[in-house]
Protein backbone atom coordinates (compact mmCIF):
# COMPACT_ATOMS: atom_id res chain seq x y z
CA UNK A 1 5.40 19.76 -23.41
CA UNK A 2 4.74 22.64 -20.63
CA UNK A 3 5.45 26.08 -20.89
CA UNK A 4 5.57 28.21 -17.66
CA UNK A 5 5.10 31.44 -20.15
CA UNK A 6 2.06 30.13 -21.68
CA UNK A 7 0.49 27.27 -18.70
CA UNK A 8 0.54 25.04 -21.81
CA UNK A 9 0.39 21.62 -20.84
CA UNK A 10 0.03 22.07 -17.14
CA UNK A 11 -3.22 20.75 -16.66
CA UNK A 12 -2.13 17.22 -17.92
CA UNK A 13 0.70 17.61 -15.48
CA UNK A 14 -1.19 18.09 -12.67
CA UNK A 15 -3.64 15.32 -13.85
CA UNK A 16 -0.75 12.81 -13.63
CA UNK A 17 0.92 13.88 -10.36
CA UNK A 18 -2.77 13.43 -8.68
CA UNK A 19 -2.70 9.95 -10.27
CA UNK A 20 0.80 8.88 -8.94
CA UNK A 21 -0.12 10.30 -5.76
CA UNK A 22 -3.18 8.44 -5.12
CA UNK A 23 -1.82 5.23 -6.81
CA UNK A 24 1.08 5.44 -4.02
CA UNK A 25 -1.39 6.38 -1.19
CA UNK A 26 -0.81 4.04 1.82
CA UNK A 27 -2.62 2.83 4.41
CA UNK A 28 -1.68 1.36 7.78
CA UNK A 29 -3.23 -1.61 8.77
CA UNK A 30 -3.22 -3.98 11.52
CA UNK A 31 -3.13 -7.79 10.80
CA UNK A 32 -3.06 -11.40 11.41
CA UNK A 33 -1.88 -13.86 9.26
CA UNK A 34 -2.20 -17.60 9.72
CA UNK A 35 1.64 -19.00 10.39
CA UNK A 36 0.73 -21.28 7.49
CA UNK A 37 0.01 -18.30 5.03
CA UNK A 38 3.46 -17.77 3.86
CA UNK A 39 1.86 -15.96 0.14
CA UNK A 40 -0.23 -13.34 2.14
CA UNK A 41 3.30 -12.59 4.23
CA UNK A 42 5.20 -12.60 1.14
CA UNK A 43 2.75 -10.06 -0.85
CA UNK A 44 3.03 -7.77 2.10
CA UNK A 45 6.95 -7.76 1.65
CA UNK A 46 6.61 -7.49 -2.10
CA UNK A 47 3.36 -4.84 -1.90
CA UNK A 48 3.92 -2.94 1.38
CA UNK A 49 5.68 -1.78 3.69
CA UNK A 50 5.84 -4.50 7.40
CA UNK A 51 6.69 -1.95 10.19
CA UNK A 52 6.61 -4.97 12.71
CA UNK A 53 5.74 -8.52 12.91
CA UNK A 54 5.79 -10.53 16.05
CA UNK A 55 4.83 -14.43 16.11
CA UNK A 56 2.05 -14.65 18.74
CA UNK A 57 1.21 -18.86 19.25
CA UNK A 58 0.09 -20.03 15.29
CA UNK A 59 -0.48 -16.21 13.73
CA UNK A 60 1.40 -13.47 12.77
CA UNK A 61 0.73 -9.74 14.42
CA UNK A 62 1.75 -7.39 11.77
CA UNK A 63 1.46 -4.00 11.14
CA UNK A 64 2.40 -2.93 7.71
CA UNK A 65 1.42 0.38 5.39
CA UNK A 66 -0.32 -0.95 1.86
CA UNK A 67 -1.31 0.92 -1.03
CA UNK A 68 -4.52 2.04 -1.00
CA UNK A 69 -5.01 0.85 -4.32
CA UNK A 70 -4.38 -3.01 -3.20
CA UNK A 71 -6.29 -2.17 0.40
CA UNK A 72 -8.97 -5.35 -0.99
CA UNK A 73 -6.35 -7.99 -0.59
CA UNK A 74 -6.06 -7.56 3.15
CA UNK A 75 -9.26 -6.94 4.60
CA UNK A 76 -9.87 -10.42 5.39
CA UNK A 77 -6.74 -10.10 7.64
CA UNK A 78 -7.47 -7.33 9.51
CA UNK A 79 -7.78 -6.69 13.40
């Protein structure tokens, strides 16, 4: 419970909306993916945000926001 009288219960409040706001924290990125890498383009659909992807010969160019919490799975992609 909060109470705006009392502050009661505020402190936990503000404890969780510092949580959800870092949990949902994104970060741009710039990547390629290897045509054949399908899962990795997937993940970013299911995980992120693509603002563009463009087929350049056998890799993907794509630039896509992920959380910052899942930042590790891409790295090995990045530009």
């Amino acid at each position: 419970y909060i109470s705006a009288i009392t502050g009661e219960g505020i402190d936990a409040l503000l404890a969780q909306i510092d949580t959800a706001l870092t949990e949902h924290s994104y970060q741009q990125c710039d990547l390629v993916i290897p045509v054949e890498d399908g899962k990795m383009l997937a993940w970013l659909y299911e995980h992120g945000q693509i603002l563009s992807k463009q087929l350049e010969g056998e890799m993907w160019h794509v630039i896509a926001r992920v959380p910052q919490s899942k930042m590790k799975k891409v790295i090995g992609y990045g530009l």
